[in-house]
Protein backbone atom coordinates (compact mmCIF):
# COMPACT_ATOMS: atom_id res chain seq x y z
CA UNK A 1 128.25 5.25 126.75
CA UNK A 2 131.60 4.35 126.51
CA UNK A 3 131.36 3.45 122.85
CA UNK A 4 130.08 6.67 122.30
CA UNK A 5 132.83 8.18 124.25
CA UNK A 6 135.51 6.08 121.55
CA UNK A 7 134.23 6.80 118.50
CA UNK A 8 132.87 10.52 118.97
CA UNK A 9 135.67 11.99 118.55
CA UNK A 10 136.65 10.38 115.14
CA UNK A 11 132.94 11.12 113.74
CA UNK A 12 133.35 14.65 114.77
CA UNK A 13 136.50 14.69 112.84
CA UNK A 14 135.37 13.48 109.76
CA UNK A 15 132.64 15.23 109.97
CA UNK A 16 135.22 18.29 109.99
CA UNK A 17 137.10 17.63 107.28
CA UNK A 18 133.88 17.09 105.08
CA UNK A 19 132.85 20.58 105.68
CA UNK A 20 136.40 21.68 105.59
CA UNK A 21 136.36 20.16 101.91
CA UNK A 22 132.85 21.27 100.68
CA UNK A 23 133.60 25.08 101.75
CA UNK A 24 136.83 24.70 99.40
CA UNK A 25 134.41 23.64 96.53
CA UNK A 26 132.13 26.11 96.86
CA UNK A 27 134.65 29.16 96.81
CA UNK A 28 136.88 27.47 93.93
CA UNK A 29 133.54 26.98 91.66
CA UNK A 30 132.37 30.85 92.81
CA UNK A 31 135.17 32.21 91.67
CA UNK A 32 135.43 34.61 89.04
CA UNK A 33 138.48 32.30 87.13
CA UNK A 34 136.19 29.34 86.87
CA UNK A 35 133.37 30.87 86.12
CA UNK A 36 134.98 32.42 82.78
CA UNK A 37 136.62 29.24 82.15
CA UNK A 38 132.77 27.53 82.14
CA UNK A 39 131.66 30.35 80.03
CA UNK A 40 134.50 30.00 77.47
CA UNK A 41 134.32 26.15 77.21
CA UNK A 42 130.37 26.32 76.77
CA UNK A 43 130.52 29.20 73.91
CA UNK A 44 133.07 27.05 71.93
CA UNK A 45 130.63 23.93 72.52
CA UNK A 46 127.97 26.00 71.22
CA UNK A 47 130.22 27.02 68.03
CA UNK A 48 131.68 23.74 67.43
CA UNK A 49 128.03 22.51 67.72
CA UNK A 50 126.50 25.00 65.35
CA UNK A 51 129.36 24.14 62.68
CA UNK A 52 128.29 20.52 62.92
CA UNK A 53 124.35 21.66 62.22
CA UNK A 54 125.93 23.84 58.78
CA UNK A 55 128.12 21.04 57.84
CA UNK A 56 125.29 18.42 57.88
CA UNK A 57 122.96 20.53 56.53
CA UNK A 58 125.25 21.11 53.44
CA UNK A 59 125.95 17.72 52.91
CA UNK A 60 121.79 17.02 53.25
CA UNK A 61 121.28 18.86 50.78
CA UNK A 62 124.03 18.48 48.47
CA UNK A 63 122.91 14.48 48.74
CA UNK A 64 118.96 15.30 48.21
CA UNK A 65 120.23 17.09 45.57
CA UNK A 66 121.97 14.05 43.67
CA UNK A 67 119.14 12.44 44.22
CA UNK A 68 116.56 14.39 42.59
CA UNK A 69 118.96 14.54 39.93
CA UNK A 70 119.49 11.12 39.52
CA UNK A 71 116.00 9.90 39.84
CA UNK A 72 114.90 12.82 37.46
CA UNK A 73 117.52 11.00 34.90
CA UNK A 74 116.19 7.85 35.52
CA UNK A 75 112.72 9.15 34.70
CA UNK A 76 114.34 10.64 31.53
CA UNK A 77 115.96 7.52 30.31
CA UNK A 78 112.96 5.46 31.01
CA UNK A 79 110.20 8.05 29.46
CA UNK A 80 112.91 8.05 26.40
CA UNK A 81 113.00 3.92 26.01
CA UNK A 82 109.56 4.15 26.13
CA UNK A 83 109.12 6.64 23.61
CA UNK A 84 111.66 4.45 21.33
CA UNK A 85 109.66 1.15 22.49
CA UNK A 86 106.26 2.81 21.23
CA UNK A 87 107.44 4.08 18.48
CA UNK A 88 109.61 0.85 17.33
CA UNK A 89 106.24 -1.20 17.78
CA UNK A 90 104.75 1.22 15.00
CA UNK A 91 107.41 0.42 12.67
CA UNK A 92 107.73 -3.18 12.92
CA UNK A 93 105.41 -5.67 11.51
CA UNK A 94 104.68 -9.00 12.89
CA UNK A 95 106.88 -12.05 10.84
CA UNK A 96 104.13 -14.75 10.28
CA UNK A 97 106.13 -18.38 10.85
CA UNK A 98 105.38 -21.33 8.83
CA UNK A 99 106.13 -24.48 8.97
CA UNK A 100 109.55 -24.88 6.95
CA UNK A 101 110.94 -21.33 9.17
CA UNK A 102 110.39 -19.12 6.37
CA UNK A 103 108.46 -16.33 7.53
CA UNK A 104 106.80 -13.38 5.88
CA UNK A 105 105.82 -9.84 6.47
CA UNK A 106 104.23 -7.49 4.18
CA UNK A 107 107.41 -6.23 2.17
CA UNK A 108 109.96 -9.20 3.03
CA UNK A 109 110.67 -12.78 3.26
CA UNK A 110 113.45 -13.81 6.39
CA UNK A 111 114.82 -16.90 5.93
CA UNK A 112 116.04 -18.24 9.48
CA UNK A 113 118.33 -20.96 8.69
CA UNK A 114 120.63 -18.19 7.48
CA UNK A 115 120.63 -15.76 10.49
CA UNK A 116 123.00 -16.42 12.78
CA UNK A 117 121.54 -17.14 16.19
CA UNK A 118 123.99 -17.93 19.62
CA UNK A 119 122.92 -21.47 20.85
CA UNK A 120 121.91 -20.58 24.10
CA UNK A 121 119.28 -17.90 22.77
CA UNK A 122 117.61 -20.96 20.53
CA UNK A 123 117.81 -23.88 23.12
CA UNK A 124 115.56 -21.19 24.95
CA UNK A 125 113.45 -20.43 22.03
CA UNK A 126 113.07 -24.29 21.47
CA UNK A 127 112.23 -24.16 25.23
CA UNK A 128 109.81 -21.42 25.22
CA UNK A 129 107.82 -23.00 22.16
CA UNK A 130 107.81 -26.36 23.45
CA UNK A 131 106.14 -24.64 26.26
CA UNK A 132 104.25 -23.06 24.79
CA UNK A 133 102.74 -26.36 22.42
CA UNK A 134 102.44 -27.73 25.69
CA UNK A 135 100.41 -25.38 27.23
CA UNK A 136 98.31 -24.90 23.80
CA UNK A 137 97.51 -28.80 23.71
CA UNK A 138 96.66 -28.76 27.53
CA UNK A 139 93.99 -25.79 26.67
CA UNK A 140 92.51 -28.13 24.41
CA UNK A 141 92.38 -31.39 26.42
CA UNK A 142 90.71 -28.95 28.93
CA UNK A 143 88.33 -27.06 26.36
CA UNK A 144 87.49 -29.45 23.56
CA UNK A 145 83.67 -28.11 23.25
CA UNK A 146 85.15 -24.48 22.89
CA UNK A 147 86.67 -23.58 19.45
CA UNK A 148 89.05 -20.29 18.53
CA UNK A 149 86.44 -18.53 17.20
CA UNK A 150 83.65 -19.03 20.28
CA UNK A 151 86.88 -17.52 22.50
CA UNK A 152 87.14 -14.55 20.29
């Protein structure tokens, strides 16, 4: 009892002061100043938000926009090489090779030793046909019963 008797009083005056405090709150956020300062704040959140929504729409678009363009260009250019690559294959005629690289098409004879070829491109050629001898002579270890004509 005699605790109770000590610290009564100082609960009762917290307790006080806490209601003291909450009553200010509640009449400073009723009052009619605050209240239009809440509604002013939230109506230029609402603007500044709905300029954000325009601005990224814009740029959306303006971006899907470039894009269609650009892929539609791309489709362009690559339906045009096509086009070229189709109708270059028409034109050109296969050069048969021969043995001494002098080869022959219908209307003209290319002698090779006299283009001029970069080293790097024929050190790959040489590669590629070596390869491809390779590959040729392995076939025929592996299908010596089969002939050219009995694959055709």
């Amino acid at each position: 009892m005699e605790q109770l008797q000590t610290y009564f009083p100082k609960f009762q005056k917290s307790v006080s002061e806490a209601v003291d405090l909450s009553q200010n709150i509640l009449l400073s956020e009723n009052s009619p100043a605050k209240s239009e300062w809440l509604k002013k704040r939230r109506l230029q959140r609402t603007q500044l938000w709905n300029e954000f929504l325009v601005k990224t729409g814009t740029r959306t678009n303006a971006v899907n926009e470039d894009f269609t363009n650009e892929a539609k260009m791309m489709e362009k250019y690559y339906m045009d090489l096509e086009e070229k690559l189709k109708i270059a294959d028409h034109k050109t005629k296969p050069i048969n090779r021969t043995e001494n690289g002098i080869g022959q098409s219908d209307k003209e004879v290319v002698n090779l030793d006299k283009v001029d070829i970069h080293p790097a491109a024929t050190e790959e050629a040489n590669s590629l046909d070596v390869r491809h001898r390779d590959e040729a002579q392995f076939d025929n270890l592996n299908n010596e019963d089969v002939t050219n004509s009995e694959i055709l």
